[in-house]
C-alpha atoms as a PDB file:
ATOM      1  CA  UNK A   1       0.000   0.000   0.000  1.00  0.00           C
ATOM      2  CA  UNK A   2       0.924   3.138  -0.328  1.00  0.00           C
ATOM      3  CA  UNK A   3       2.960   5.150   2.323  1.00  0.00           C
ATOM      4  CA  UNK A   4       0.871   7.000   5.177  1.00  0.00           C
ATOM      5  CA  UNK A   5       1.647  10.440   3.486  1.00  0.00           C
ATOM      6  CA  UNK A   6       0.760   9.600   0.311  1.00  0.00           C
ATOM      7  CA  UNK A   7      -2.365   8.417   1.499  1.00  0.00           C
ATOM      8  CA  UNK A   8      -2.986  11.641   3.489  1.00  0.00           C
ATOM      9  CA  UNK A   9      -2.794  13.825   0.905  1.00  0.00           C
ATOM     10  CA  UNK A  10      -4.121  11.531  -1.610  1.00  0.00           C
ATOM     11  CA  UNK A  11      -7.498  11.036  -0.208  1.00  0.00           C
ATOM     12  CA  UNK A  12      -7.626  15.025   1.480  1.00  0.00           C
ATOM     13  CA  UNK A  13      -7.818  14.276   5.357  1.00  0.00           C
ATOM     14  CA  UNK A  14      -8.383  17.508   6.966  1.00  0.00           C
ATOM     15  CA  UNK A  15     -10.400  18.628   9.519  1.00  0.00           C
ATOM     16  CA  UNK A  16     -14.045  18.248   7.866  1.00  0.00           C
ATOM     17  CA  UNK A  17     -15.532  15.239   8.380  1.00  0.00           C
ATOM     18  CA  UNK A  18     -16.098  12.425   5.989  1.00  0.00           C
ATOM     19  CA  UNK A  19     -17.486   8.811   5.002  1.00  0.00           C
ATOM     20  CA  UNK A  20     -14.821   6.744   3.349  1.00  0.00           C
ATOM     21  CA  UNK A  21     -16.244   3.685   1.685  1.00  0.00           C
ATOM     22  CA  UNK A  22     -14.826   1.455  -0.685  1.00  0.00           C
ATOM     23  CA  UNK A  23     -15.214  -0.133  -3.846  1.00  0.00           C
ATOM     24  CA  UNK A  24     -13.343  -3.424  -5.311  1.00  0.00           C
ATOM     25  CA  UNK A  25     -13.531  -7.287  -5.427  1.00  0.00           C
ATOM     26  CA  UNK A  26     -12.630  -9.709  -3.109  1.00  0.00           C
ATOM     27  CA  UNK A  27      -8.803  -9.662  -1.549  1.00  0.00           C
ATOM     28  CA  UNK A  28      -8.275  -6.294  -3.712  1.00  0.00           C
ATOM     29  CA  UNK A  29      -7.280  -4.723  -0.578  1.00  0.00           C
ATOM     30  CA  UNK A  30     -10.490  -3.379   0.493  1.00  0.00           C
ATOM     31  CA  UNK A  31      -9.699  -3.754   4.699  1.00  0.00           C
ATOM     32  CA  UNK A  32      -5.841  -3.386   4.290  1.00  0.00           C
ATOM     33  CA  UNK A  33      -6.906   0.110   2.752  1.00  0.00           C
ATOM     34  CA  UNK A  34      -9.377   1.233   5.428  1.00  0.00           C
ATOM     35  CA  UNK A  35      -7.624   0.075   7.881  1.00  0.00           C
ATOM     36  CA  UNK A  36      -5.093   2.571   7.245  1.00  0.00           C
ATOM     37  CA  UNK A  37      -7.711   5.329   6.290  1.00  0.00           C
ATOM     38  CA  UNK A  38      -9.370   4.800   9.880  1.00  0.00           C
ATOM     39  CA  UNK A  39      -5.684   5.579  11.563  1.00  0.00           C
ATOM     40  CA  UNK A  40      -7.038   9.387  10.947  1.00  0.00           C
ATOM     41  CA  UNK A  41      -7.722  11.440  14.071  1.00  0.00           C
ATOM     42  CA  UNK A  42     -11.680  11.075  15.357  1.00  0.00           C
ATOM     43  CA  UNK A  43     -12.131   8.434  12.907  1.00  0.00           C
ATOM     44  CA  UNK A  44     -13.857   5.229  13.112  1.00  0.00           C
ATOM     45  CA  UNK A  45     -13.778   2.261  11.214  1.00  0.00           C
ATOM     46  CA  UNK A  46     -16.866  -0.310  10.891  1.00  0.00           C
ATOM     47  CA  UNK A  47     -16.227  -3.602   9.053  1.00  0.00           C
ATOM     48  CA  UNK A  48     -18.949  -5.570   7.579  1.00  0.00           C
ATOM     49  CA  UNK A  49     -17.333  -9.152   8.044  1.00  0.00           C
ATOM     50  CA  UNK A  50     -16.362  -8.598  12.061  1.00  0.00           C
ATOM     51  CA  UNK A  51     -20.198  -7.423  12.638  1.00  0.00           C
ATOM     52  CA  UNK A  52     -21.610 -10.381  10.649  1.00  0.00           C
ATOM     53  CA  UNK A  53     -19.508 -13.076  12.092  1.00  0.00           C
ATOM     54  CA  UNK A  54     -19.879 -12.507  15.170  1.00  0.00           C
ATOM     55  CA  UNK A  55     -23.884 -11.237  14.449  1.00  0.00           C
ATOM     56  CA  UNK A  56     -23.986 -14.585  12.165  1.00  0.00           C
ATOM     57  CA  UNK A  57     -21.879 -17.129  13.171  1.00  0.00           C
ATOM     58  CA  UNK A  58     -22.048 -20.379  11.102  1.00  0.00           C
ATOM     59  CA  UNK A  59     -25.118 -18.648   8.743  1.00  0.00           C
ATOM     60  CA  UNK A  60     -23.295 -17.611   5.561  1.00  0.00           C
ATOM     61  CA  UNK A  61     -22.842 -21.021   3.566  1.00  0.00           C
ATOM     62  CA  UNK A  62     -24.583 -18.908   0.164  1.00  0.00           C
ATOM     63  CA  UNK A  63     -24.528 -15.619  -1.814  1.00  0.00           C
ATOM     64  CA  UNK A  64     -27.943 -15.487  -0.427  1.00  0.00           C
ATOM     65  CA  UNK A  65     -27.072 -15.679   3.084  1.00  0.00           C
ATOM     66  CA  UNK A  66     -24.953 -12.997   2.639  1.00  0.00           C
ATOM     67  CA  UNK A  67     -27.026 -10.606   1.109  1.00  0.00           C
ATOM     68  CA  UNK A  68     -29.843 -11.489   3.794  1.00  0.00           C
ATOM     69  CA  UNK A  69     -27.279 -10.473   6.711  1.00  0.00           C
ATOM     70  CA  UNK A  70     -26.036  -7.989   5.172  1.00  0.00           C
ATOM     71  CA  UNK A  71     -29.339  -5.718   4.351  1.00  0.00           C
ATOM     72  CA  UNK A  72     -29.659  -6.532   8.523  1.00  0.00           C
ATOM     73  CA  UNK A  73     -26.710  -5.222   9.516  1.00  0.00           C
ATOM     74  CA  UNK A  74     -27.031  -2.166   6.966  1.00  0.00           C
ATOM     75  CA  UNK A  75     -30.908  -1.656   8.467  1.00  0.00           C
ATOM     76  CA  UNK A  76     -29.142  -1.665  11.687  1.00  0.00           C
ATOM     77  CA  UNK A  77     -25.815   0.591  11.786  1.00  0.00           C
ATOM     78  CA  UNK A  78     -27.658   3.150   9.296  1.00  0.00           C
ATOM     79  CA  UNK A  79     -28.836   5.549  11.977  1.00  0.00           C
ATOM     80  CA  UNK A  80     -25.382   5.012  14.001  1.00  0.00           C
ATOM     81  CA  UNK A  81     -23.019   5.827  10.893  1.00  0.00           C
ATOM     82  CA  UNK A  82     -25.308   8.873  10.563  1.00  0.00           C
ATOM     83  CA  UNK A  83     -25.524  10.036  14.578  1.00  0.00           C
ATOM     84  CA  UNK A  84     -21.346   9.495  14.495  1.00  0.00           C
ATOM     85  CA  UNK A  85     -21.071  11.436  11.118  1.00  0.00           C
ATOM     86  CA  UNK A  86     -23.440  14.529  12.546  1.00  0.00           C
ATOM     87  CA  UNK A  87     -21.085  14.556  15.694  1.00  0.00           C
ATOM     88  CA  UNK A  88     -17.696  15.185  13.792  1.00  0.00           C
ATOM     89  CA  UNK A  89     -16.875  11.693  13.582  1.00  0.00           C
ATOM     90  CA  UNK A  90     -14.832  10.531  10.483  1.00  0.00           C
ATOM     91  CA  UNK A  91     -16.100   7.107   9.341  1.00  0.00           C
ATOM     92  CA  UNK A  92     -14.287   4.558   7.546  1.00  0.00           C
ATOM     93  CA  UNK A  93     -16.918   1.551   6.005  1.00  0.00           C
ATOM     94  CA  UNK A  94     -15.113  -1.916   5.362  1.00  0.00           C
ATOM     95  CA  UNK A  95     -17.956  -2.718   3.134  1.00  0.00           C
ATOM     96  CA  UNK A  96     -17.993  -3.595   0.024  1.00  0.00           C
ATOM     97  CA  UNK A  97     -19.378  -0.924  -2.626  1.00  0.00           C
ATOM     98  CA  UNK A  98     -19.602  -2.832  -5.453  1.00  0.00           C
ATOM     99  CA  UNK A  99     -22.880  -2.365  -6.772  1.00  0.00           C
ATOM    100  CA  UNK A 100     -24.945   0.616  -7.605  1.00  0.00           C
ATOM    101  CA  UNK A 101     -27.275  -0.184  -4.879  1.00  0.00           C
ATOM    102  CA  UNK A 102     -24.858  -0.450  -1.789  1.00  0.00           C
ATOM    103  CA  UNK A 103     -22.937   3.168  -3.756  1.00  0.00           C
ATOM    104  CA  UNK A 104     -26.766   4.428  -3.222  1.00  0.00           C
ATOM    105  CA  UNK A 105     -26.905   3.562   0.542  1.00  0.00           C
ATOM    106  CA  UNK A 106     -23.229   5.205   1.576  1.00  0.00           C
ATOM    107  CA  UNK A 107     -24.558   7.786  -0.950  1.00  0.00           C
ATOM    108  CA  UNK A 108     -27.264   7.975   1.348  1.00  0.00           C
ATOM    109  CA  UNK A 109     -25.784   8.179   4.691  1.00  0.00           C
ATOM    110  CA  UNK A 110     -23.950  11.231   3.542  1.00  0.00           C
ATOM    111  CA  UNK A 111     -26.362  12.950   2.435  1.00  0.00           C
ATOM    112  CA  UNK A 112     -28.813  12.821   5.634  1.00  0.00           C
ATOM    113  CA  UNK A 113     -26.018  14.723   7.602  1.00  0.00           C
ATOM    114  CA  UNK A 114     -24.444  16.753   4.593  1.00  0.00           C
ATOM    115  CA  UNK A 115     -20.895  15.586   5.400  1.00  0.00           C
ATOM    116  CA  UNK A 116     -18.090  14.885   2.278  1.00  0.00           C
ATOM    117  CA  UNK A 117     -18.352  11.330   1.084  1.00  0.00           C
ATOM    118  CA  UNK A 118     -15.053   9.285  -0.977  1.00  0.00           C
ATOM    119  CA  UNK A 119     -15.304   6.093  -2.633  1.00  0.00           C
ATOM    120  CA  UNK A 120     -11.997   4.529  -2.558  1.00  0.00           C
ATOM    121  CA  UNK A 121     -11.834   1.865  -5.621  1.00  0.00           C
ATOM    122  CA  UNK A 122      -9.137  -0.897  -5.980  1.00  0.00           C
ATOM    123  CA  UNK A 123      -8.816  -1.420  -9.435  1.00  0.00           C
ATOM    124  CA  UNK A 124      -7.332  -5.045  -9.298  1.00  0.00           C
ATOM    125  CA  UNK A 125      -6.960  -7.391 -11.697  1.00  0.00           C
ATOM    126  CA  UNK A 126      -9.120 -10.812 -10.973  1.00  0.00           C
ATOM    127  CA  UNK A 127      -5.449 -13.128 -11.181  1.00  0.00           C
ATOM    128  CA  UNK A 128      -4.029 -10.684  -8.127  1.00  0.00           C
ATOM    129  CA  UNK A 129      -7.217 -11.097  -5.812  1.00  0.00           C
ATOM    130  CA  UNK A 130      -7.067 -15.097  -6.680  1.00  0.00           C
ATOM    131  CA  UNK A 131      -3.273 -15.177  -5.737  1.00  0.00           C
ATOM    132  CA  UNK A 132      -4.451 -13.093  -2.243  1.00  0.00           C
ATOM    133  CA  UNK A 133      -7.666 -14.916  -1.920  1.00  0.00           C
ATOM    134  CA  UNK A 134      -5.538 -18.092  -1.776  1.00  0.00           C
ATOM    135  CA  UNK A 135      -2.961 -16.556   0.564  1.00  0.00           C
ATOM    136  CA  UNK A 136      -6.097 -14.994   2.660  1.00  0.00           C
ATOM    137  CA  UNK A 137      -7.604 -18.469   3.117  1.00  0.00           C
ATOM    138  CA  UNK A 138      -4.235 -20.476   4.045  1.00  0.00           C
ATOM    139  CA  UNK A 139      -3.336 -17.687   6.881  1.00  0.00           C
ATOM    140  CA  UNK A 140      -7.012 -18.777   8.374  1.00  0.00           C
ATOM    141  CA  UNK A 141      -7.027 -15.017   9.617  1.00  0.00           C
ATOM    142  CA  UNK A 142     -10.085 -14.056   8.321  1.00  0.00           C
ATOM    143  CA  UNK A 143     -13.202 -14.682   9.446  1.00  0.00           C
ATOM    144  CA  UNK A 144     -14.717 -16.086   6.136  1.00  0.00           C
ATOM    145  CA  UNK A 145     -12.855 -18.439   3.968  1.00  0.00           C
ATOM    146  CA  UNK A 146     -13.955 -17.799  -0.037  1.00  0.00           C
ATOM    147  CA  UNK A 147     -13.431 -20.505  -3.053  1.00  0.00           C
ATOM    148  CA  UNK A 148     -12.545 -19.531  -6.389  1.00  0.00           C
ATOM    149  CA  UNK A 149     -15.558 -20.709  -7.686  1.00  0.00           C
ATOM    150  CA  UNK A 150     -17.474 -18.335  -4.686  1.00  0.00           C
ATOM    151  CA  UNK A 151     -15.251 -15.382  -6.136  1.00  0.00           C
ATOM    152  CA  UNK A 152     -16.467 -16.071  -9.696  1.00  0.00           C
ATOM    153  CA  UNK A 153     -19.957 -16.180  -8.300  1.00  0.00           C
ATOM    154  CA  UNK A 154     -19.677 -12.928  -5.791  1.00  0.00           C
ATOM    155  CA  UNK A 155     -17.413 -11.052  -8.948  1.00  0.00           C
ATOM    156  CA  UNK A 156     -20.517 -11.578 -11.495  1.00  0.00           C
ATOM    157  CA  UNK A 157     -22.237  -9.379  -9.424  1.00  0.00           C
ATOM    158  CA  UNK A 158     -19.166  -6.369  -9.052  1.00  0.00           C
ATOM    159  CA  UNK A 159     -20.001  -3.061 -10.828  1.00  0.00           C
ATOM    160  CA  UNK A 160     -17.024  -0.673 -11.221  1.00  0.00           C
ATOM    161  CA  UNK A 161     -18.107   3.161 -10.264  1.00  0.00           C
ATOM    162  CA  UNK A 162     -18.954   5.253 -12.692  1.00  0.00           C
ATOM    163  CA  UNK A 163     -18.981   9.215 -13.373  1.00  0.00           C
ATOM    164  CA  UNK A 164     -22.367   9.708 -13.110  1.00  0.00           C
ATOM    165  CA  UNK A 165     -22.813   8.101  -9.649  1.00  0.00           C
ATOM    166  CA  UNK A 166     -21.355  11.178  -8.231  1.00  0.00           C
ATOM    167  CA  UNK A 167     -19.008  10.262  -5.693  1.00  0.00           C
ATOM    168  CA  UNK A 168     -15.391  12.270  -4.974  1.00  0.00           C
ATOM    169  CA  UNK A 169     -13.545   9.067  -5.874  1.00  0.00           C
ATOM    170  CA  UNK A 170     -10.140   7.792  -4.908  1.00  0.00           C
ATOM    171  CA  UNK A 171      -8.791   4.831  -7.702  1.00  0.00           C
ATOM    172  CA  UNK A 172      -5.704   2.750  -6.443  1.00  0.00           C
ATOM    173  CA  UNK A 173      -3.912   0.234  -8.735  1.00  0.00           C
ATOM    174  CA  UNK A 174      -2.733  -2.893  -7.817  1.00  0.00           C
ATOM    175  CA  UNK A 175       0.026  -1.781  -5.719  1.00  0.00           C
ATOM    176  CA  UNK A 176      -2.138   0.578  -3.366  1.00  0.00           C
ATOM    177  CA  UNK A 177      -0.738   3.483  -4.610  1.00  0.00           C
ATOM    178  CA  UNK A 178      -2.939   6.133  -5.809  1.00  0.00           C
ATOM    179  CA  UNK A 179      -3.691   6.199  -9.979  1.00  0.00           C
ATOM    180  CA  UNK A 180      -6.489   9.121 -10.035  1.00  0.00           C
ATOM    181  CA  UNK A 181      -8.953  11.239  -8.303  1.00  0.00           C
ATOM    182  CA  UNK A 182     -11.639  11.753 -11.216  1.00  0.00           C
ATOM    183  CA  UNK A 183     -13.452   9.698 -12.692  1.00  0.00           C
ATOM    184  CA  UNK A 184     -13.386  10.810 -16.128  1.00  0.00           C
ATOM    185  CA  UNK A 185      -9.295  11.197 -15.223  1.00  0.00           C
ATOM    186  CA  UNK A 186      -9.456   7.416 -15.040  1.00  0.00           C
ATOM    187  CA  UNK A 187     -11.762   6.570 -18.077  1.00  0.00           C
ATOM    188  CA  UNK A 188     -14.388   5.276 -15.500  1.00  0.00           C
ATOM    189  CA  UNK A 189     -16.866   6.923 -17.716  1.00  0.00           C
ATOM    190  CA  UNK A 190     -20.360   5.826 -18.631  1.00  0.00           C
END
């Protein structure tokens, strides 16, 4: 990843405060990245997989599952996000946005409390994530373990961000380090 500098003035910390969330497919990096974006002064980071394993333990065998679990937890932590967000508190979301709909809900939370939003997208290639997929599962570390054939399944269903969904977006390559802040900069245009 990139170095904490970088980062800083990549993504614009200052003093307002802001909902990170970010975009990209399995193993791209998604909770190595927030992670680092949550080391931010008054800044909290909420990851999806913690709350639903523990939440869920031994109930996501299926895509379905999942996505059951997951609207729960979102239905849940909506109202927190926004009560931290309205009190000055940075938030950092280790969820994935990879769809249009889940873009629309951070989308959301932001606007209820009129804070600044960033989508931070991992642009990885699918033969990277495999490579750290397989390295992910054989540490045992995390609390889901995901086949290839579940990543093929789960990545059928990954939309890359577009222009028109309005976000101030953050694109990192495959290294971590920052490639563009724009969009249109990027060619992620409709």
């Amino acid at each position: 990843m990139t170095s904490k500098n970088t980062l800083v003035t990549a993504v614009g910390f200052c003093n307002a405060t802001a909902l990170h969330m970010v975009c990209g497919k399995i193993a791209s990096g998604k909770s190595t990245l927030t992670a680092r974006l949550a080391d931010a002064q008054r800044t909290v980071l909420i990851s999806e997989d913690v709350w639903i394993a523990r939440l869920y333990p031994d109930e996501i065998h299926t895509l379905a599952d999942y996505v059951r679990c997951a609207a729960r937890l979102k239905t849940v932590l909506t109202e927190h996000i926004q009560s931290l967000l309205s009190a000055g508190v940075s938030v950092v979301l280790d969820f994935p946005f990879n769809t249009t709909d889940t873009r629309e809900w951070g989308h959301s939370l932001a606007r209820a409390v009129g804070c600044e939003h960033r989508l931070h997208y991992l642009e990885v290639s699918d033969e990277i994530c495999k490579s750290r997929l397989r390295a992910r599962n054989a540490s045992g570390e995390h609390p889901f373990q995901t086949s290839e054939a579940q990543y093929e399944l789960i990545t059928r269903h990954f939309v890359p961000p577009t222009a028109d969904e309005g976000f101030e977006l953050v694109v990192y390559d495959e290294t971590g380090s920052v490639r563009g802040q724009s969009a249109l900069e990027i060619g992620l245009s409709d």
